[in-house]
N, C-alpha and C. Protein backbone atom coordinates (compact mmCIF):
# COMPACT_ATOMS: atom_id res chain seq x y z
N UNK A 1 7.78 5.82 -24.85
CA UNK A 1 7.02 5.67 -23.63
C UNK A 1 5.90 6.71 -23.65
N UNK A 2 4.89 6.25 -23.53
CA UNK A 2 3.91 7.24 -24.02
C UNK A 2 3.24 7.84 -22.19
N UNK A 3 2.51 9.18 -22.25
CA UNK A 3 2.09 9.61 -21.09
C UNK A 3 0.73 8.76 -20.23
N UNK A 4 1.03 9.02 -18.54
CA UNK A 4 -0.15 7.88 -18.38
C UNK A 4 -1.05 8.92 -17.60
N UNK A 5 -2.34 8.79 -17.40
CA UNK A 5 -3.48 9.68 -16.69
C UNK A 5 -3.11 8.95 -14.86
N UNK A 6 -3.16 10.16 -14.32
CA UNK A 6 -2.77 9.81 -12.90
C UNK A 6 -3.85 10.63 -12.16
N UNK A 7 -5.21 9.51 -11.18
CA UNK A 7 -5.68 10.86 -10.88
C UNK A 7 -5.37 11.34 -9.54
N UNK A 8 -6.06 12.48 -9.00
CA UNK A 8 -5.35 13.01 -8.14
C UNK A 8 -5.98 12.52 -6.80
N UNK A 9 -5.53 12.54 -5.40
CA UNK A 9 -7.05 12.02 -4.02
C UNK A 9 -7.23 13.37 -3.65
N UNK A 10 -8.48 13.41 -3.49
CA UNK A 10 -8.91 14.21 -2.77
C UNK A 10 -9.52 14.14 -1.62
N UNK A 11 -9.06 15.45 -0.59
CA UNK A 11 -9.43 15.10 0.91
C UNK A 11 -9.90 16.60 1.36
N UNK A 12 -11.16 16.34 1.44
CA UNK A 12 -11.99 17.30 2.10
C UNK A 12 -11.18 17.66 3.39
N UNK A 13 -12.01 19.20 3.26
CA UNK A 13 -11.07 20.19 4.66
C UNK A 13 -11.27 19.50 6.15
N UNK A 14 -12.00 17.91 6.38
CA UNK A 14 -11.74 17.72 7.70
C UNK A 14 -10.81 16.77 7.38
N UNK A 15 -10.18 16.38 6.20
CA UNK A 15 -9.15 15.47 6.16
C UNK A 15 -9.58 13.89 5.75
N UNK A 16 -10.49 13.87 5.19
CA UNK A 16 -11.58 12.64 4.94
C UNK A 16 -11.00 12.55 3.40
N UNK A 17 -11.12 11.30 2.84
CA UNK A 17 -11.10 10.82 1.29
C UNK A 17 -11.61 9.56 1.24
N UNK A 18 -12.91 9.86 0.13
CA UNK A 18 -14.10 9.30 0.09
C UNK A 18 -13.72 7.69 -1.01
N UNK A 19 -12.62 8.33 -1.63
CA UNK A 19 -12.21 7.30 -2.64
C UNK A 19 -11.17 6.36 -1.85
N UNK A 20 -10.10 7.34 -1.12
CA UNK A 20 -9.75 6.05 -0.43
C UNK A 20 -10.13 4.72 0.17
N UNK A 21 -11.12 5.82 0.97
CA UNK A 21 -12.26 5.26 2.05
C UNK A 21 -13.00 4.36 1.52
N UNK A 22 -13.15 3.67 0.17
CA UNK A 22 -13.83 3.01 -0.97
C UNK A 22 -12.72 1.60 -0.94
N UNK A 23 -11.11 2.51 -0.99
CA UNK A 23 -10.45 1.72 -1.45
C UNK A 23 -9.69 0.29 -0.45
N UNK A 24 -9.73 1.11 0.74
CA UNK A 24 -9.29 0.52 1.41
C UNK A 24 -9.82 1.01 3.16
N UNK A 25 -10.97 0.85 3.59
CA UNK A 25 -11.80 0.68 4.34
C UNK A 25 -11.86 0.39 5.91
N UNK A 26 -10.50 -0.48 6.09
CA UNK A 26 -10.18 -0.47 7.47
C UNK A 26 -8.84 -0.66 7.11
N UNK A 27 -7.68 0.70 6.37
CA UNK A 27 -6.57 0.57 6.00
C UNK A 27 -5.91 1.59 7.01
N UNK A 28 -6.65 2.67 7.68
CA UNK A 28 -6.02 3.03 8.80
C UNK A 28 -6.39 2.00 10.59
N UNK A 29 -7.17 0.97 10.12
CA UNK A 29 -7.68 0.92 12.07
C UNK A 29 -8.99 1.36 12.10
N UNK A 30 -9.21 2.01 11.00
CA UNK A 30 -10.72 3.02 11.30
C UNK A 30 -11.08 3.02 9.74
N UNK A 31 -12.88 3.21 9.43
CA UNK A 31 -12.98 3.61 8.26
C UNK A 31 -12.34 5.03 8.15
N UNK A 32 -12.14 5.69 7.05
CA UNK A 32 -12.20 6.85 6.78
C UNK A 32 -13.16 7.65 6.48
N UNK A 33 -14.24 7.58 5.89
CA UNK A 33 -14.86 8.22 6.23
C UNK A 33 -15.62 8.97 8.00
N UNK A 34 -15.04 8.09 8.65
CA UNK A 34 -15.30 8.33 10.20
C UNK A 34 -14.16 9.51 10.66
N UNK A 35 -13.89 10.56 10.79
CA UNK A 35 -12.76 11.19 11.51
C UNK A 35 -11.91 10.80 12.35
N UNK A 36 -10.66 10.76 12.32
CA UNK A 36 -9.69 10.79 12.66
C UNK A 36 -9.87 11.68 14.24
N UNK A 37 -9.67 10.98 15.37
CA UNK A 37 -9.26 11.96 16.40
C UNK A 37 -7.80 12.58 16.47
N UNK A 38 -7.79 13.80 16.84
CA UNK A 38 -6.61 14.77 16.60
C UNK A 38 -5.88 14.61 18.27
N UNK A 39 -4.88 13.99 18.24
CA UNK A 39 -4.10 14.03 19.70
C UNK A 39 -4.31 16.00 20.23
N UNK A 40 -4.19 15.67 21.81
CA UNK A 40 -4.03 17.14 22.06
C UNK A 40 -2.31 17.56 22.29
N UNK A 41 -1.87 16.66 21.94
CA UNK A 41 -0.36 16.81 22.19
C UNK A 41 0.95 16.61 20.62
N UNK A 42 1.57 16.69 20.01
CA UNK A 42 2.37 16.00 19.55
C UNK A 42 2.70 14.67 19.86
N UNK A 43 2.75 13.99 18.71
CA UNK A 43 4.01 12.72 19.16
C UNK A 43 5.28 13.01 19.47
N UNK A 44 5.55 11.57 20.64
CA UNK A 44 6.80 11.67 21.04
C UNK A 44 7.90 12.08 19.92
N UNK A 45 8.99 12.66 20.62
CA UNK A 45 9.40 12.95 19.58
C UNK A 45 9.46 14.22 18.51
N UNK A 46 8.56 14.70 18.39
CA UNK A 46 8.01 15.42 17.27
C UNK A 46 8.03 17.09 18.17
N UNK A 47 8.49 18.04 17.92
CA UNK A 47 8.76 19.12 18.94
C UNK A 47 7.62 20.06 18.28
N UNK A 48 6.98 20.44 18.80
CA UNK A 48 5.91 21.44 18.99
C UNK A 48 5.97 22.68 17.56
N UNK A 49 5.28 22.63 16.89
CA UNK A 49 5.55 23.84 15.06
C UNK A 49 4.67 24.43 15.87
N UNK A 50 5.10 25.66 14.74
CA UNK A 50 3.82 26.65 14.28
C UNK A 50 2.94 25.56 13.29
N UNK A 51 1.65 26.56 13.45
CA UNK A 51 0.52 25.69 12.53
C UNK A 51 1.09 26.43 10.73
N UNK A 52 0.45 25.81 9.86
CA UNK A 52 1.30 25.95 8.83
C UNK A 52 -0.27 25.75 8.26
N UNK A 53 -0.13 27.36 7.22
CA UNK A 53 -1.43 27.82 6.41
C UNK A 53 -1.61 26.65 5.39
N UNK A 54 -2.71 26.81 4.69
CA UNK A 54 -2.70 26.23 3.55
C UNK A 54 -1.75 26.93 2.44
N UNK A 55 -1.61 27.99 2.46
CA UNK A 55 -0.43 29.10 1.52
C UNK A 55 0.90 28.39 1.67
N UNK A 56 1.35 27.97 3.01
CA UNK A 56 2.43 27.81 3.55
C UNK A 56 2.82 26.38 2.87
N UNK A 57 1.99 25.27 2.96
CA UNK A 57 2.22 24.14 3.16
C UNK A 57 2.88 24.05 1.52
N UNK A 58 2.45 24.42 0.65
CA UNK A 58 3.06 23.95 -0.41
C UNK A 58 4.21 24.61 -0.98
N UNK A 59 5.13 25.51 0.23
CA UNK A 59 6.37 25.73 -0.11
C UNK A 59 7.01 24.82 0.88
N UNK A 60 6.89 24.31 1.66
CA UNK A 60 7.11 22.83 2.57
C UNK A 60 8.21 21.68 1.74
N UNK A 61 9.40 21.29 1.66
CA UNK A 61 10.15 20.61 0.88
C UNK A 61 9.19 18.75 1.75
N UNK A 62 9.54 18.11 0.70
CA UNK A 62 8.94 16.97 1.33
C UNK A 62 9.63 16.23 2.68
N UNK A 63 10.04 16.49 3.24
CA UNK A 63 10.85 16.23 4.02
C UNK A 63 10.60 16.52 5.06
N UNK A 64 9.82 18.16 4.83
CA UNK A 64 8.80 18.68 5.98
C UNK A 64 7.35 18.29 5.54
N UNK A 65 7.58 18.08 4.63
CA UNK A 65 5.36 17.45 4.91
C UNK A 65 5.75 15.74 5.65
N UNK A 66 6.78 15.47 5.21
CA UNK A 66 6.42 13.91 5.94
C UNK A 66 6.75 14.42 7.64
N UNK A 67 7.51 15.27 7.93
CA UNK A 67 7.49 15.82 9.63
C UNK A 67 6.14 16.01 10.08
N UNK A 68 5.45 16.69 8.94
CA UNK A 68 3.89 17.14 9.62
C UNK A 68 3.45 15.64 9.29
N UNK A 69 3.68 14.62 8.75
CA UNK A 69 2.60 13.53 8.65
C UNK A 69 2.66 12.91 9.45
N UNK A 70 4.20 13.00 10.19
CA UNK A 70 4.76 11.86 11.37
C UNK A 70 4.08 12.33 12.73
N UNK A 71 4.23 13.44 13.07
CA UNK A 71 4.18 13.93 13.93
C UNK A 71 2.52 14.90 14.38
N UNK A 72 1.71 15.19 13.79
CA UNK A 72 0.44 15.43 13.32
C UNK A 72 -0.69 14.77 12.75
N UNK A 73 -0.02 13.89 11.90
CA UNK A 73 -0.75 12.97 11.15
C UNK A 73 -1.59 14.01 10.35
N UNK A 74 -0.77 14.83 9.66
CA UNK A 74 -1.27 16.48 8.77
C UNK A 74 -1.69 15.64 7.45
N UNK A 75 -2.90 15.50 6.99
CA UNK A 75 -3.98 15.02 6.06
C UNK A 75 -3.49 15.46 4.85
N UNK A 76 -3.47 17.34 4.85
CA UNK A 76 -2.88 17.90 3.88
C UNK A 76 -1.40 17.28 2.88
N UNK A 77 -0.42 17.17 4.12
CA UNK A 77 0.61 17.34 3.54
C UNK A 77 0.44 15.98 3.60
N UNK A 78 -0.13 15.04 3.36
CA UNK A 78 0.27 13.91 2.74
C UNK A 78 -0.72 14.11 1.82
N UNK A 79 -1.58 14.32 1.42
CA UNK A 79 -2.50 15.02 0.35
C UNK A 79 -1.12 15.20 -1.01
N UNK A 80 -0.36 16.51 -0.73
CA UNK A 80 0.69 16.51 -1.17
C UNK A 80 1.87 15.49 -1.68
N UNK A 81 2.27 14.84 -0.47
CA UNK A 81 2.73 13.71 -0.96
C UNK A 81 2.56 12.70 -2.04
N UNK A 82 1.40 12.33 -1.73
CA UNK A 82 0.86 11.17 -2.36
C UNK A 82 0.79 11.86 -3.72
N UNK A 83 0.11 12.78 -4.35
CA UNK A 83 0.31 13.18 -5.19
C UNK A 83 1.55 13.94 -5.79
N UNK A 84 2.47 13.62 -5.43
CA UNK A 84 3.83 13.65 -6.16
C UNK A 84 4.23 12.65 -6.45
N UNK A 85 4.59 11.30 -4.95
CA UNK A 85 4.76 10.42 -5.58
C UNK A 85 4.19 9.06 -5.75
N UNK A 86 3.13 9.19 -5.63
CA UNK A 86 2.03 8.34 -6.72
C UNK A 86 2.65 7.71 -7.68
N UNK A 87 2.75 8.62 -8.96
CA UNK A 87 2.58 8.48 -10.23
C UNK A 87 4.01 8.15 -10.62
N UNK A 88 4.86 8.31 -9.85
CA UNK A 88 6.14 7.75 -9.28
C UNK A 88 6.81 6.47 -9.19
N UNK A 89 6.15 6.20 -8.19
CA UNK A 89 5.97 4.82 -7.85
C UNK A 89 5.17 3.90 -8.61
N UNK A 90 4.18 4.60 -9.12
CA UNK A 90 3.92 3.58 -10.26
C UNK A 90 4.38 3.08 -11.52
N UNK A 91 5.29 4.07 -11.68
CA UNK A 91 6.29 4.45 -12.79
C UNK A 91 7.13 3.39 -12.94
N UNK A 92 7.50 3.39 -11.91
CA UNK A 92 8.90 2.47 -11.03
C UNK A 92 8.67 1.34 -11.05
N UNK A 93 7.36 0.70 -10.35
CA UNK A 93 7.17 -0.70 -10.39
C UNK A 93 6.50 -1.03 -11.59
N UNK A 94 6.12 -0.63 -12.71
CA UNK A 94 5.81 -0.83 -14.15
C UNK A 94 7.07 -1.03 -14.62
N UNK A 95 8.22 -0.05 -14.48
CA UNK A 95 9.76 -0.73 -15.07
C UNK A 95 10.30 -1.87 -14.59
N UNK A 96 10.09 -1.90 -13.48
CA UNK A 96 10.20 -3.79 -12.85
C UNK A 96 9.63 -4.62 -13.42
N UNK A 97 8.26 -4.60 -14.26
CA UNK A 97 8.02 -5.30 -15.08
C UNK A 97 6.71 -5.60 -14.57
N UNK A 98 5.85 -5.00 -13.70
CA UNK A 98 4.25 -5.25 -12.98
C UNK A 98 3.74 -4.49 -14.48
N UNK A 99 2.60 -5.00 -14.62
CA UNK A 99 1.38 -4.31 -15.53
C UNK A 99 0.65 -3.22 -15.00
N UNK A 100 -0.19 -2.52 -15.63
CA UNK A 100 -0.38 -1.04 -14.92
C UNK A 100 -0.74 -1.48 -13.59
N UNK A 101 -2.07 -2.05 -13.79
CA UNK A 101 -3.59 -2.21 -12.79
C UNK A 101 -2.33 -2.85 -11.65
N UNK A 102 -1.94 -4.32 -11.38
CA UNK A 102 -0.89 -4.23 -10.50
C UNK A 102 -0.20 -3.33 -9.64
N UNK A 103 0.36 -2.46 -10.73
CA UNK A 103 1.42 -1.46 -10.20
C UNK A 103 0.87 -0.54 -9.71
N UNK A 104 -0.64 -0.18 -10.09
CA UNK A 104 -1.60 0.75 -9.42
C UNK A 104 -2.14 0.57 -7.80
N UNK A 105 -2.29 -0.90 -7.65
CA UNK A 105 -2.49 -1.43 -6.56
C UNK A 105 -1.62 -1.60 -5.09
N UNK A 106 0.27 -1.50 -6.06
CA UNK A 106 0.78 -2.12 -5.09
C UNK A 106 1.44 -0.50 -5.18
N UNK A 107 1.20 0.60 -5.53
CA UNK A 107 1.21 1.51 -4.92
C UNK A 107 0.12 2.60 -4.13
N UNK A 108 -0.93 1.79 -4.13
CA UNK A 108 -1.67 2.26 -2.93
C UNK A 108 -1.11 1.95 -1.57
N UNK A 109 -0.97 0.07 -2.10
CA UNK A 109 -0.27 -0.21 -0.67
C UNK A 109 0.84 0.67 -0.14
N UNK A 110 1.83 0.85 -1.47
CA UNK A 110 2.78 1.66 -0.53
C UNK A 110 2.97 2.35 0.41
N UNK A 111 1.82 3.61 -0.44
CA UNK A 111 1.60 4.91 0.00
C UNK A 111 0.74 4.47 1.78
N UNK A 112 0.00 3.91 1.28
CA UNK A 112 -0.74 3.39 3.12
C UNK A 112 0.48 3.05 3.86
N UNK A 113 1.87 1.99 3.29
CA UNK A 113 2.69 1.81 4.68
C UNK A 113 3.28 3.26 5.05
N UNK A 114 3.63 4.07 3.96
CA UNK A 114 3.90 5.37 4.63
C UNK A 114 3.29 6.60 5.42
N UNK A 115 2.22 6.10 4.98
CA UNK A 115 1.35 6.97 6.22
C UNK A 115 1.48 6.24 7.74
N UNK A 116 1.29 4.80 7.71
CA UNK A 116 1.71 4.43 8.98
C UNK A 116 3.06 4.33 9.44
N UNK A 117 3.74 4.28 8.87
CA UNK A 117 4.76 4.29 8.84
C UNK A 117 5.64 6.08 9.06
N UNK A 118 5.28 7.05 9.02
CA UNK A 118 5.61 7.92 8.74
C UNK A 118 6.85 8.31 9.66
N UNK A 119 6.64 8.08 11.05
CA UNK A 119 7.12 8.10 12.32
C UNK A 119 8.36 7.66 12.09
N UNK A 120 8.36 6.85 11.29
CA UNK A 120 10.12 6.16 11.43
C UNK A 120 10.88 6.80 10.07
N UNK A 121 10.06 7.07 9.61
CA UNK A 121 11.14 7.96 8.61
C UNK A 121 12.47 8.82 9.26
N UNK A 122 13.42 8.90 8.94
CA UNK A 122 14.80 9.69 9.35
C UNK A 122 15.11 10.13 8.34
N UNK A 123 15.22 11.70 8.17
CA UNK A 123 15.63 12.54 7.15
C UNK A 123 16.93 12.63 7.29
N UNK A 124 17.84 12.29 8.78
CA UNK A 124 19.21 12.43 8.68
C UNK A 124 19.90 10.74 8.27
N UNK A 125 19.32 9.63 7.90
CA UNK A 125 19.93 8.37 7.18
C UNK A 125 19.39 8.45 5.45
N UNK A 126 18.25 9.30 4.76
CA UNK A 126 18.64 9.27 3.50
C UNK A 126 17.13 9.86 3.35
N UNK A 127 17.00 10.06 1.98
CA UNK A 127 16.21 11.24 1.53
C UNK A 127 14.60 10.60 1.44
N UNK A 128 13.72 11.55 1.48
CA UNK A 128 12.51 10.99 1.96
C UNK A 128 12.17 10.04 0.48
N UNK A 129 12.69 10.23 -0.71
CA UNK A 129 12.35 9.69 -2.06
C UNK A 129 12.89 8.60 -1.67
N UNK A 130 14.37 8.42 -1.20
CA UNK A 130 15.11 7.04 -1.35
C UNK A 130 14.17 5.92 -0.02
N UNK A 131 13.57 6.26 0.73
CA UNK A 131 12.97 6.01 1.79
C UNK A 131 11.68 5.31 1.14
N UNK A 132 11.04 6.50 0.23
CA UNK A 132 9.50 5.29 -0.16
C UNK A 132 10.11 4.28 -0.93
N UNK A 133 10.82 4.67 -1.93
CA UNK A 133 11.33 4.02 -3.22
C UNK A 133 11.57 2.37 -2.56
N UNK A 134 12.61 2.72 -1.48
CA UNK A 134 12.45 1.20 -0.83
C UNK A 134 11.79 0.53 0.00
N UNK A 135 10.50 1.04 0.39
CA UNK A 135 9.55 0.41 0.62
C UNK A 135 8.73 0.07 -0.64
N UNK A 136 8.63 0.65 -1.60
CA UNK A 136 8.16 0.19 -2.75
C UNK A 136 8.70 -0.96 -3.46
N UNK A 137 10.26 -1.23 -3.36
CA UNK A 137 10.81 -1.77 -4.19
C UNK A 137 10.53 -2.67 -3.27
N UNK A 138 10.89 -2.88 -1.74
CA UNK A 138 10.34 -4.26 -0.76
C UNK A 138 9.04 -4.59 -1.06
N UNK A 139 7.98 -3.86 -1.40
CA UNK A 139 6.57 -4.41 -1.89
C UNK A 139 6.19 -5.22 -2.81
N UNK A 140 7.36 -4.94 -3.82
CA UNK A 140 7.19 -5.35 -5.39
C UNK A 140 8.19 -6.95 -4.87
N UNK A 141 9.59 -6.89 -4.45
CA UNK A 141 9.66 -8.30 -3.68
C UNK A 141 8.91 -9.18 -3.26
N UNK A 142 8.25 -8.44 -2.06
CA UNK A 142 7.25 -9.41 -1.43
C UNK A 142 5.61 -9.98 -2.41
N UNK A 143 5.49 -9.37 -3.15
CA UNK A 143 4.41 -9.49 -4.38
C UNK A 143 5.25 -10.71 -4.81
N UNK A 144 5.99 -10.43 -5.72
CA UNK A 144 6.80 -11.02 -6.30
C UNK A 144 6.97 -13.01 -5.44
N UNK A 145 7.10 -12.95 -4.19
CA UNK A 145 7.77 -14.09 -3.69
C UNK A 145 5.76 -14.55 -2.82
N UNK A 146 5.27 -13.90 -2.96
CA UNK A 146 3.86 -14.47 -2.85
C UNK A 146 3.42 -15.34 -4.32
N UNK A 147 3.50 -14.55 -5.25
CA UNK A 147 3.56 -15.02 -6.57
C UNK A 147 3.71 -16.48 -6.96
N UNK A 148 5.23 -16.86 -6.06
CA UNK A 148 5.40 -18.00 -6.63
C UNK A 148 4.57 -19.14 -5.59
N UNK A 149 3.85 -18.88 -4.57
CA UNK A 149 3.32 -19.66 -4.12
C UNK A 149 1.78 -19.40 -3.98
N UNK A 150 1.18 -19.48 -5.15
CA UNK A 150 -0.39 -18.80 -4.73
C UNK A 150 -1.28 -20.08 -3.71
N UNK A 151 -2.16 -19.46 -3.37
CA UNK A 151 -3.16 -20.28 -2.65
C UNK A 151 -3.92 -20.99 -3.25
N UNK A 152 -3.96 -22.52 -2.89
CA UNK A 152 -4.91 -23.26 -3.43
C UNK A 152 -6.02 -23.76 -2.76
N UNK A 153 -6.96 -23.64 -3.27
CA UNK A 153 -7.84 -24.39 -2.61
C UNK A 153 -8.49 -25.95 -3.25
N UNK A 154 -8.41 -26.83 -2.20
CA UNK A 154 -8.09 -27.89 -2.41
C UNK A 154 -10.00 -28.36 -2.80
N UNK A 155 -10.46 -27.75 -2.47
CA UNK A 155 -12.17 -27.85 -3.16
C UNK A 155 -12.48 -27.64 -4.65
N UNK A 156 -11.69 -27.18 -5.31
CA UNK A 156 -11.29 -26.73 -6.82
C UNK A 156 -10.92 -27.95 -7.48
N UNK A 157 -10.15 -28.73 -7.07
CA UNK A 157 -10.11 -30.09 -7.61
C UNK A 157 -10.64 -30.98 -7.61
N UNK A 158 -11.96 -31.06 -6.39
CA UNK A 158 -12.23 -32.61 -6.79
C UNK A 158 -13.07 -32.42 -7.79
N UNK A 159 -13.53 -32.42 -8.39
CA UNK A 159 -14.33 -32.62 -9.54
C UNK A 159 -13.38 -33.53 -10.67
N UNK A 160 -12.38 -33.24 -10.89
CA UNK A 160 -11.15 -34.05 -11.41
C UNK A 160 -10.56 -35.02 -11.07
N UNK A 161 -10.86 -35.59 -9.63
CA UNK A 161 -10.26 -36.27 -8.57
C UNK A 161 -11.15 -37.71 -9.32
N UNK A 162 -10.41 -38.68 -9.53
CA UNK A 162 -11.19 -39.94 -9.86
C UNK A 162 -11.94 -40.64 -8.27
N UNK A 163 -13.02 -41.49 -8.44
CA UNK A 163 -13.87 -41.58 -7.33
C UNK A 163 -12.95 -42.98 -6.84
N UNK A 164 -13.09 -43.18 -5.63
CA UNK A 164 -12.10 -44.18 -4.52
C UNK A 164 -12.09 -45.51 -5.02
N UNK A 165 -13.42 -45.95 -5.72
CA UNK A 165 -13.37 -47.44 -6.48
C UNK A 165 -12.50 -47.45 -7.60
N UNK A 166 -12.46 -46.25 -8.54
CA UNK A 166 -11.98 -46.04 -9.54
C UNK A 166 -10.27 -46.42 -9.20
N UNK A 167 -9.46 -45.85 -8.23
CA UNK A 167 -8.63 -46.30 -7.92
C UNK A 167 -7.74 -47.09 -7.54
N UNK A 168 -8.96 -48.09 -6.75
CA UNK A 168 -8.70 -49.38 -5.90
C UNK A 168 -8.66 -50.32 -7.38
N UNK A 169 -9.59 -49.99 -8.11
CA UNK A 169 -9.52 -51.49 -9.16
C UNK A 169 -8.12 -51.58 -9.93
N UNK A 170 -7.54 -50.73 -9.92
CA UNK A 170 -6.24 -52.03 -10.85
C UNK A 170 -5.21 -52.33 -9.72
N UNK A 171 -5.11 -51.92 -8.42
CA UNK A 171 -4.42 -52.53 -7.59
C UNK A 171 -5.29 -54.07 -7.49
N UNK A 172 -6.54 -54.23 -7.06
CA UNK A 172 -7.10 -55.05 -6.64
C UNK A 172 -7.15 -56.30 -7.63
N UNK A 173 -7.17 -55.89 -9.20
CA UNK A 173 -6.78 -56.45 -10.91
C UNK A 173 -5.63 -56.93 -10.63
N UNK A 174 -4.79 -56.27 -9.96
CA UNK A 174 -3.46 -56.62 -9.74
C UNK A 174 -2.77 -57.92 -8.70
N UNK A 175 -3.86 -57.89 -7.69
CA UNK A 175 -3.75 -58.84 -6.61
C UNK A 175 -4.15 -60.19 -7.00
N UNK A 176 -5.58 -59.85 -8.03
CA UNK A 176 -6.51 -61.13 -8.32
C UNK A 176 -5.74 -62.27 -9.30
N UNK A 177 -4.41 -61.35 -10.20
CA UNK A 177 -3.89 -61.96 -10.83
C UNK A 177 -2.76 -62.49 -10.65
N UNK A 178 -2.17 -62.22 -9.52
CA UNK A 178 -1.02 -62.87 -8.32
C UNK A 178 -1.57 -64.09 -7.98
């Protein structure tokens, strides 16, 4: 199994990513490049931290950056995240048997349901890894069961479609000789 290049996102200090923002455009509700308004409160739920340095954040177990993502919607520590498990998850759904570019794709998606998603994460029903992993592995399902029914468009065929006389004559061959 040879090594794969993973690159990294980057998000400027107001919390902006220009490549995301490329990638997926109205994937929060909002472009990204537009700022994010900052609640003046916590989410429900979510009990009031200390603010947490940039020094700080990356001794943070993931468990607490997804607290700051749920509850803050902390840019950083999913900054963090994503770049751990990224390259992860892509890992994962390439052993399922997706091709890179695929598996590259349907872990962007991932990573986007977990940012919206962040809120419902529960660190006391199972570990924040086993948590994406199966939203990932539900992604690669639902890929999977789209798959077998792609979209057709029914304008693609006529050109192949024989013309309405063409059809009628051997019924009509058929009548004349009754």
């Amino acid at each position: 199994m040879g090594f794969m290049k993973v690159e990294t996102l980057e998000i400027n200090e107001a919390g902006q990513s220009s490549k995301l923002a490329l990638l997926f455009p109205n994937a929060f509700g909002r472009n990204l490049l537009t700022p994010m308004p900052v609640p003046d409160q916590a989410r429900p739920g979510c009990e009031a931290d200390t603010i947490v340095t940039e020094l700080d954040i990356n001794d943070l177990t993931h468990e607490e950056l997804m607290g700051r993502v749920a509850c803050h919607r902390d840019r950083a520590a999913f900054k963090l995240l994503f770049d751990h498990f990224a390259p992860r998850i892509k890992s994962h759904l390439m052993s399922l048997g997706l091709p890179a570019h695929p598996a590259e794709d349907l872990t962007q998606d991932v990573l986007v349901k977990v940012w919206r998603k962040a809120h419902q994460f529960d660190g006391g029903k199972a570990r924040l890894s086993t948590w994406i992993f199966r939203i990932a592995r539900n992604a690669f399902i639902d890929s999977k069961r789209k798959a077998k029914y792609p979209e057709v468009n029914a304008d693609d065929h006529l050109h192949e479609m024989p013309a309405t006389e063409e059809t009628d004559r051997p019924v009509i061959q058929q009548q004349d000789a009754a």
